[in-house]
PDB file of N, CA and C in Angstrom:
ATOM      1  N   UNK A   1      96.286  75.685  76.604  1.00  0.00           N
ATOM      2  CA  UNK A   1      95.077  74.900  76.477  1.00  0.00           C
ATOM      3  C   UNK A   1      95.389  73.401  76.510  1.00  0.00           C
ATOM      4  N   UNK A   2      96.382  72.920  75.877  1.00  0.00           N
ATOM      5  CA  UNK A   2      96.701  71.732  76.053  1.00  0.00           C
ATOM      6  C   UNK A   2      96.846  70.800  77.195  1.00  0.00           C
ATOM      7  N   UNK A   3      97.640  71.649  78.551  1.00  0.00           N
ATOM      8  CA  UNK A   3      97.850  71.459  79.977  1.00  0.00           C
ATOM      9  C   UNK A   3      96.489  71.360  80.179  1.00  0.00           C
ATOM     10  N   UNK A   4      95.402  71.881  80.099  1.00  0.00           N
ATOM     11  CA  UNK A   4      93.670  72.028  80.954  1.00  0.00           C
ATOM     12  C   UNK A   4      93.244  70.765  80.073  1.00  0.00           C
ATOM     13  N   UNK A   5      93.650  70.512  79.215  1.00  0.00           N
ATOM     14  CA  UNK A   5      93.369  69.306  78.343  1.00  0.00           C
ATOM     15  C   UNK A   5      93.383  68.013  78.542  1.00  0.00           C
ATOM     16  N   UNK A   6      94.690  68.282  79.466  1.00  0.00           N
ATOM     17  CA  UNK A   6      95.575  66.427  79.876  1.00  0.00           C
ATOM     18  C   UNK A   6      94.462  66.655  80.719  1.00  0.00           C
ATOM     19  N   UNK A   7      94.358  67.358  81.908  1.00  0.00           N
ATOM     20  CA  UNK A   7      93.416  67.060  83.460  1.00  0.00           C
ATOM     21  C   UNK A   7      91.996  67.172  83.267  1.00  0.00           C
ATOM     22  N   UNK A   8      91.241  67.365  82.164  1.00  0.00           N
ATOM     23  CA  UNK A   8      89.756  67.153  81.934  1.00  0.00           C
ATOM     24  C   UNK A   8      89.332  65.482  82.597  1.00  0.00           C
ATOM     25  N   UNK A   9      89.663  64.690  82.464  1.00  0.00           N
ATOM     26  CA  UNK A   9      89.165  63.258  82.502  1.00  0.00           C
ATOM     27  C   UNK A   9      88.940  62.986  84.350  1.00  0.00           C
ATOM     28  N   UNK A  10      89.026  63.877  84.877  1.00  0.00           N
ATOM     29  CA  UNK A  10      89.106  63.358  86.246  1.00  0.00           C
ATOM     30  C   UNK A  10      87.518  64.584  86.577  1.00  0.00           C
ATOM     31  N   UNK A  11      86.981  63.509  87.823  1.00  0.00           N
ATOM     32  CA  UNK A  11      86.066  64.198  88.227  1.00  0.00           C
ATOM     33  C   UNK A  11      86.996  65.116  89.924  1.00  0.00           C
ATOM     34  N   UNK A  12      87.949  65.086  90.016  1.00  0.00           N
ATOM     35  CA  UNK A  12      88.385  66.160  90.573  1.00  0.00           C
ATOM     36  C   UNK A  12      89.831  66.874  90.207  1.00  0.00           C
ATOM     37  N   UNK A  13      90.072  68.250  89.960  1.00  0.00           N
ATOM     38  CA  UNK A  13      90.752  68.882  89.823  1.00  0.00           C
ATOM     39  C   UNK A  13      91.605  69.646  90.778  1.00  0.00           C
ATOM     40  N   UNK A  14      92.355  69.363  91.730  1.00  0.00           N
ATOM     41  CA  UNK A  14      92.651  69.866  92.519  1.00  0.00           C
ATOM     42  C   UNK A  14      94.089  70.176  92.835  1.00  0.00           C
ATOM     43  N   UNK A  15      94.254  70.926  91.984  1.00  0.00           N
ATOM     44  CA  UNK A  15      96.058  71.421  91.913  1.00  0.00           C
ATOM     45  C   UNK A  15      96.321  72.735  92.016  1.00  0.00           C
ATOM     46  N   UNK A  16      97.319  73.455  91.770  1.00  0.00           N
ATOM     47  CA  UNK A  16      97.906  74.689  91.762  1.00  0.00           C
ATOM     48  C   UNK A  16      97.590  74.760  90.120  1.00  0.00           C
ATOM     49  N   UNK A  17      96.797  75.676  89.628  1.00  0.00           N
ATOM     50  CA  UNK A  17      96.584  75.650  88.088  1.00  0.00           C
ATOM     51  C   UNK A  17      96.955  76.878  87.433  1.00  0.00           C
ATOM     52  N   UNK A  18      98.446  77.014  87.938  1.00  0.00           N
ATOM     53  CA  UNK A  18      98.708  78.456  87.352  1.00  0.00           C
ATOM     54  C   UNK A  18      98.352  78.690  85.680  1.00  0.00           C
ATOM     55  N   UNK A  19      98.495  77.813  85.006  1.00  0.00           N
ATOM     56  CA  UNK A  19      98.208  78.092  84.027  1.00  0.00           C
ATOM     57  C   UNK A  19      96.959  78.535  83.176  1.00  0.00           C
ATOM     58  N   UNK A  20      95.973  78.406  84.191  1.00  0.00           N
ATOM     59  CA  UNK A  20      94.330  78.412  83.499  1.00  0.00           C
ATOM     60  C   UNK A  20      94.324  80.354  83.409  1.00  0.00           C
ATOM     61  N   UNK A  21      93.380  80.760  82.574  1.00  0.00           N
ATOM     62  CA  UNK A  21      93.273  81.728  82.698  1.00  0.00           C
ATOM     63  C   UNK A  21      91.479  81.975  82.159  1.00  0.00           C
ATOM     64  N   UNK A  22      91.307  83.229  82.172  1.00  0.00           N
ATOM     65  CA  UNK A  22      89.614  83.404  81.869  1.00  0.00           C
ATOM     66  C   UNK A  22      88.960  82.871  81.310  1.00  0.00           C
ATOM     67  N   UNK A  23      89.597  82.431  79.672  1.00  0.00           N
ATOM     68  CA  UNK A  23      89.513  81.551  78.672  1.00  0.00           C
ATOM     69  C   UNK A  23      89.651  80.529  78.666  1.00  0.00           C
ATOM     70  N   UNK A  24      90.179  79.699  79.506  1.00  0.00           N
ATOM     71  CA  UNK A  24      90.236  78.366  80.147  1.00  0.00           C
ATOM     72  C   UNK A  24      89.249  78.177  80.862  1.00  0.00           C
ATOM     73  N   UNK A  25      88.620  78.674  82.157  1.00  0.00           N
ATOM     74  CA  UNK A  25      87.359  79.064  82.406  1.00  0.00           C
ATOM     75  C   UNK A  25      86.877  78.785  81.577  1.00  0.00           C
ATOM     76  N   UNK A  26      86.425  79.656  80.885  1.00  0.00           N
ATOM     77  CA  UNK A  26      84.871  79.571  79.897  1.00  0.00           C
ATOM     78  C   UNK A  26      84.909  78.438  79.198  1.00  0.00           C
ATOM     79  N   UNK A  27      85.941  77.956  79.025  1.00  0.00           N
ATOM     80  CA  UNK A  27      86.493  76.577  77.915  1.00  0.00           C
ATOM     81  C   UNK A  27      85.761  75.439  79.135  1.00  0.00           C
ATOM     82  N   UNK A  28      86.273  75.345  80.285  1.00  0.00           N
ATOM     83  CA  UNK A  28      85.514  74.560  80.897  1.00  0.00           C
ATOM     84  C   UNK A  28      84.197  74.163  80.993  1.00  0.00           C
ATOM     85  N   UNK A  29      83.532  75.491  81.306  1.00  0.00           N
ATOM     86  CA  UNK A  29      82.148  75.371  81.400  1.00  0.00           C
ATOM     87  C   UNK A  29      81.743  75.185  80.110  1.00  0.00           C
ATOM     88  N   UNK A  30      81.707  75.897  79.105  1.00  0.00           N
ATOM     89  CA  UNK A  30      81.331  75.500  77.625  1.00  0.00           C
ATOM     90  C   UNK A  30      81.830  73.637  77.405  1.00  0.00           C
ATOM     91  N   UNK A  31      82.502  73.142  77.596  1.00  0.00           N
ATOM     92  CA  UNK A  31      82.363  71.932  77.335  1.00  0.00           C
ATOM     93  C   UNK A  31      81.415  71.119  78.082  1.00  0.00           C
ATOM     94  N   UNK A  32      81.077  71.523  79.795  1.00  0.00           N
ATOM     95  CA  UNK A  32      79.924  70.822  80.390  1.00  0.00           C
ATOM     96  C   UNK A  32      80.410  69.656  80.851  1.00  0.00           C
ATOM     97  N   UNK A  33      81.649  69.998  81.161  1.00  0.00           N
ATOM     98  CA  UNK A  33      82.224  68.487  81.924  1.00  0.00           C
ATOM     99  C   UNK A  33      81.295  67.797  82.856  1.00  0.00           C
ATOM    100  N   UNK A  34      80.431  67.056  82.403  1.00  0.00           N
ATOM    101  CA  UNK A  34      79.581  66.214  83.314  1.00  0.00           C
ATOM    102  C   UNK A  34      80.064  65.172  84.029  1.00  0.00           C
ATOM    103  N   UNK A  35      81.556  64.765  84.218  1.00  0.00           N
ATOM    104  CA  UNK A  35      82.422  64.360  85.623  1.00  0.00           C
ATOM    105  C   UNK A  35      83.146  65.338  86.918  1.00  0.00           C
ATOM    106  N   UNK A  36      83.441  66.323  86.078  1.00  0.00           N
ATOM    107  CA  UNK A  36      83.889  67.484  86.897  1.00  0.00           C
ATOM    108  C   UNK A  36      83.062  67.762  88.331  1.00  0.00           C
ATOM    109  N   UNK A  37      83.361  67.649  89.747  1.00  0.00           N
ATOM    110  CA  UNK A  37      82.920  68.130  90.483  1.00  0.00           C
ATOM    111  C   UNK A  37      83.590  68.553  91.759  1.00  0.00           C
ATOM    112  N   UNK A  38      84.881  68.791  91.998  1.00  0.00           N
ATOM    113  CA  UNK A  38      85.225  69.508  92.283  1.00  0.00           C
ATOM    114  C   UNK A  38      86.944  70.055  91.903  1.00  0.00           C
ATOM    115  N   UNK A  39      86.786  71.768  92.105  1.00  0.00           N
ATOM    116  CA  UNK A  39      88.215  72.255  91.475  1.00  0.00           C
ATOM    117  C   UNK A  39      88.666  73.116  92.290  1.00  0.00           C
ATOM    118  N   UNK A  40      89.635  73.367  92.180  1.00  0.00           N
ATOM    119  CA  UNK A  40      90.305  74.561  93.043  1.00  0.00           C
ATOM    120  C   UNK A  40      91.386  75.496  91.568  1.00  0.00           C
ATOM    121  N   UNK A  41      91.273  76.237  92.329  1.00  0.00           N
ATOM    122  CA  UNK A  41      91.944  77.064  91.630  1.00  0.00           C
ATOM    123  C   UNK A  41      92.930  78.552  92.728  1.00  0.00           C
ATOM    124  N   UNK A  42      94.010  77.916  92.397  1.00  0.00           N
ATOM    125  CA  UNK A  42      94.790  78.924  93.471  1.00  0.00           C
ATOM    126  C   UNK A  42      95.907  79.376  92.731  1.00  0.00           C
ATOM    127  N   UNK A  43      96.465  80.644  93.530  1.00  0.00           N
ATOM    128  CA  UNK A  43      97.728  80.850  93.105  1.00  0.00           C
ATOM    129  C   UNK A  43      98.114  81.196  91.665  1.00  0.00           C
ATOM    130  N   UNK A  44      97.519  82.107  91.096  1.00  0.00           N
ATOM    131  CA  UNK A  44      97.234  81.934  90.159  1.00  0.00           C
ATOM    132  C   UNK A  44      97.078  83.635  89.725  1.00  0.00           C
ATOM    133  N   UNK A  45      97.828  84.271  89.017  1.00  0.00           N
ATOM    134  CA  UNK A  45      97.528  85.716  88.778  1.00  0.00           C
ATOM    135  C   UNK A  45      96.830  86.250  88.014  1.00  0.00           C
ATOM    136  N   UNK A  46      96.764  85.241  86.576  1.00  0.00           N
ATOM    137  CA  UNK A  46      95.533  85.702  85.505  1.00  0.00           C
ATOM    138  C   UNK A  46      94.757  84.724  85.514  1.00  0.00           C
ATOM    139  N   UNK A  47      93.715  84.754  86.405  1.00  0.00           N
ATOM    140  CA  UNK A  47      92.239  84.978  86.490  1.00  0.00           C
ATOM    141  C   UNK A  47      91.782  85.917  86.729  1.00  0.00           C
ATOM    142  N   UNK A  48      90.665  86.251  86.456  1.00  0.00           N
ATOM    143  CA  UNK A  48      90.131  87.319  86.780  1.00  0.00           C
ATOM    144  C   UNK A  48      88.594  87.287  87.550  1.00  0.00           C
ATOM    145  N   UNK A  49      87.375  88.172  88.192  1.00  0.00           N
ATOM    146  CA  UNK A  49      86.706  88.007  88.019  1.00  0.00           C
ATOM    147  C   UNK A  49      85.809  87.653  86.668  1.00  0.00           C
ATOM    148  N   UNK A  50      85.793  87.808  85.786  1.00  0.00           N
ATOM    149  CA  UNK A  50      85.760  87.588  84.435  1.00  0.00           C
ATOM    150  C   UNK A  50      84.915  86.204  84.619  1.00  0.00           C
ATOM    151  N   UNK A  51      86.488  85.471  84.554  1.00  0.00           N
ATOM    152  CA  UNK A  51      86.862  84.018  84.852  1.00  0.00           C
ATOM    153  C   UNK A  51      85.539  83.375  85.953  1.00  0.00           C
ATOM    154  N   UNK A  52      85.941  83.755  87.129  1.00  0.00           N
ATOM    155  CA  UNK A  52      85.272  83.056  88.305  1.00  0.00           C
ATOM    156  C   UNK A  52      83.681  83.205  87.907  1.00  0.00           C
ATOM    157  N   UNK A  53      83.148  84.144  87.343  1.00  0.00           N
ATOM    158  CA  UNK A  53      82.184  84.337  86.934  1.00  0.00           C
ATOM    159  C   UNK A  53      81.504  83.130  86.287  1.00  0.00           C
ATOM    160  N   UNK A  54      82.153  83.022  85.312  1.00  0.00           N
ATOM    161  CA  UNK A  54      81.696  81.697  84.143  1.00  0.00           C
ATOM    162  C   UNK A  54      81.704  80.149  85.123  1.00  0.00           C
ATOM    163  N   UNK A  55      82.657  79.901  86.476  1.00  0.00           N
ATOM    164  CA  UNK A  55      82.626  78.959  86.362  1.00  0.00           C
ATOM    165  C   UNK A  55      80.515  78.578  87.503  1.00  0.00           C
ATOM    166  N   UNK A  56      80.396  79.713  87.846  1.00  0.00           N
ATOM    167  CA  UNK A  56      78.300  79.706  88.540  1.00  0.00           C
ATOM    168  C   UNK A  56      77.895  78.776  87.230  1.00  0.00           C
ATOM    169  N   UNK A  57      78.005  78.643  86.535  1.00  0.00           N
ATOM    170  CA  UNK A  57      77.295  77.695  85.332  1.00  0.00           C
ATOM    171  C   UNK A  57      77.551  76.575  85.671  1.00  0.00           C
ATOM    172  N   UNK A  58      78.681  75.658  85.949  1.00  0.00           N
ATOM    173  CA  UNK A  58      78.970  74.686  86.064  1.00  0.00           C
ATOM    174  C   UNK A  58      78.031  73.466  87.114  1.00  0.00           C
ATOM    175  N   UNK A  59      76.778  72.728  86.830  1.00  0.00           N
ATOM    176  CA  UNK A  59      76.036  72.384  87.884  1.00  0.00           C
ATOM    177  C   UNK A  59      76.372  71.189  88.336  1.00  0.00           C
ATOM    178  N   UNK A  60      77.353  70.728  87.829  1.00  0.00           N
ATOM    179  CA  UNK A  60      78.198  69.701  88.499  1.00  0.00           C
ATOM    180  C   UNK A  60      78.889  69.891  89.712  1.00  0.00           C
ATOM    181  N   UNK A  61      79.306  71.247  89.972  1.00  0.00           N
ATOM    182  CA  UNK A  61      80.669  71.421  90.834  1.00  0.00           C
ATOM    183  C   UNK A  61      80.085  71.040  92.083  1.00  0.00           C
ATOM    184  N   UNK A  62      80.342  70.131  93.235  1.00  0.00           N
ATOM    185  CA  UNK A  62      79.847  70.157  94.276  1.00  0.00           C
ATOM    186  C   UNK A  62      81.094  70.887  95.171  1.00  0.00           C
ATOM    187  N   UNK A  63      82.249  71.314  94.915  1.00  0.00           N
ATOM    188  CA  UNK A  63      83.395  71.656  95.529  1.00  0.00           C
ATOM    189  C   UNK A  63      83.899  72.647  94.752  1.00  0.00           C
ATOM    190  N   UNK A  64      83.665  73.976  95.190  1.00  0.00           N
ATOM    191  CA  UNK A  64      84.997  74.891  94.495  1.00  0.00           C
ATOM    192  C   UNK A  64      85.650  75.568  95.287  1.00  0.00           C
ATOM    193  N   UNK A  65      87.246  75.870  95.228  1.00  0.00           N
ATOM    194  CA  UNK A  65      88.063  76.212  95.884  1.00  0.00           C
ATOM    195  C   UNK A  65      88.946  77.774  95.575  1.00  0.00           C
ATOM    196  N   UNK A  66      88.577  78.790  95.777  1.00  0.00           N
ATOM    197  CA  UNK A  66      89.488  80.134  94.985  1.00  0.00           C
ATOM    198  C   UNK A  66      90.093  80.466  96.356  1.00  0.00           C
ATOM    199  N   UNK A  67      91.482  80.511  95.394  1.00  0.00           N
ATOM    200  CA  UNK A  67      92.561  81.223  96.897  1.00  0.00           C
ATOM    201  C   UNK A  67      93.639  81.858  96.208  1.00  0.00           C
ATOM    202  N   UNK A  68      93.885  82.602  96.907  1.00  0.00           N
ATOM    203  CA  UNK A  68      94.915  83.239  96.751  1.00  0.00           C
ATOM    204  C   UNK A  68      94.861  83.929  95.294  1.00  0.00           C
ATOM    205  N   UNK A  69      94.396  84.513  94.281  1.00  0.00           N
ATOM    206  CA  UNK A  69      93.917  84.988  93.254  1.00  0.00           C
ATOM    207  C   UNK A  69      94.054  85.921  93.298  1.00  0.00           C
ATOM    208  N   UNK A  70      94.991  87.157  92.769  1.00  0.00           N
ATOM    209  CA  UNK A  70      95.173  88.545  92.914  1.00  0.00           C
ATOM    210  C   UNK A  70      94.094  89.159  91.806  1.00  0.00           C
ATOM    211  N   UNK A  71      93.907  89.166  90.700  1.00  0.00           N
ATOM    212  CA  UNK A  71      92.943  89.542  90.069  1.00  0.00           C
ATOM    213  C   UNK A  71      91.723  89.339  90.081  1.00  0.00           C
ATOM    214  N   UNK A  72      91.016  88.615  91.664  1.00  0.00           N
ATOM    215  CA  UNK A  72      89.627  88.770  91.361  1.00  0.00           C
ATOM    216  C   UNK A  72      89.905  89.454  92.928  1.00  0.00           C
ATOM    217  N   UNK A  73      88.660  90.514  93.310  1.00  0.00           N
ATOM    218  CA  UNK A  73      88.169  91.250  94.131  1.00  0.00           C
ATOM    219  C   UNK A  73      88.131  90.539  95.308  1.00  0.00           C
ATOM    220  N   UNK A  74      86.960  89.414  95.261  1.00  0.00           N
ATOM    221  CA  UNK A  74      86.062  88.864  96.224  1.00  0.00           C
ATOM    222  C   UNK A  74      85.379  87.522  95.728  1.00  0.00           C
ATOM    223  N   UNK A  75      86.585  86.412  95.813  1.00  0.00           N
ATOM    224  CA  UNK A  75      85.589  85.417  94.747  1.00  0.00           C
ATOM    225  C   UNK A  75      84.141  84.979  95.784  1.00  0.00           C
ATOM    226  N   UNK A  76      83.649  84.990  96.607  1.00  0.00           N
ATOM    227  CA  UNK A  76      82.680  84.676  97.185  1.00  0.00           C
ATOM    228  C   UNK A  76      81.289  85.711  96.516  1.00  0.00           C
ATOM    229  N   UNK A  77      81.664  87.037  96.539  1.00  0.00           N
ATOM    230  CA  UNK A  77      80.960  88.005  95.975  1.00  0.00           C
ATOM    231  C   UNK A  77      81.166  87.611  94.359  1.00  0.00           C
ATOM    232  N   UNK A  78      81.758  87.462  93.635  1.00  0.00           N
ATOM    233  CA  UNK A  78      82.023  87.447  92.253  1.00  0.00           C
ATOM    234  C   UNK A  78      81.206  86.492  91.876  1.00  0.00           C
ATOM    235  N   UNK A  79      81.055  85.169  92.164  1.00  0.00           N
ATOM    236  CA  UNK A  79      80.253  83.838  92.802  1.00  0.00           C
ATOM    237  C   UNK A  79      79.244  84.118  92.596  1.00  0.00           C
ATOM    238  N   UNK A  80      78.562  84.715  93.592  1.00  0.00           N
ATOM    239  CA  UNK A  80      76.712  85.196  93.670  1.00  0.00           C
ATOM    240  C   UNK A  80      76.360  86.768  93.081  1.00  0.00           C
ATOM    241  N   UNK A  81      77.323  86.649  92.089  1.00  0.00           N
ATOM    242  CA  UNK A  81      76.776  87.731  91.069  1.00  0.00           C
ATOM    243  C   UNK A  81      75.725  86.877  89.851  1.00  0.00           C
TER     244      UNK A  81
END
């Protein structure tokens, strides 16, 4: 939590974030980062759909990026659930 901590202050996030996981997610959106607008999230084994789920709340994001993510299905489908 600390690592997702340092990179909050930027309105873009755009790294390899192996470290985030579902709960990091939800930690995001529950805070309502009202600079946040765009993130990627790649490369990365624990996420889950779970995760990708929580971040449809976020109405800031004008940019989101899921790649390469072995634990979610279909982030496009997971998305418009």
């Amino acid at each position: 939590m600390l690592y997702l901590l340092s990179i909050l202050p930027f309105p873009t996030i755009s790294q390899t974030l192996r470290y985030l996981t579902d709960t990091s997610l939800k930690y995001l959106v529950m805070t309502k980062l009202p600079t946040l607008e765009d993130l990627e999230v790649s490369d990365n084994g624990t996420v889950t759909d779970d995760g990708v789920v929580y971040l449809r709340k976020m109405e800031t994001l004008r940019r989101l990026r899921l790649q390469n993510l072995p634990g979610v299905d279909d982030p496009q489908m997971v998305i418009g659930r």
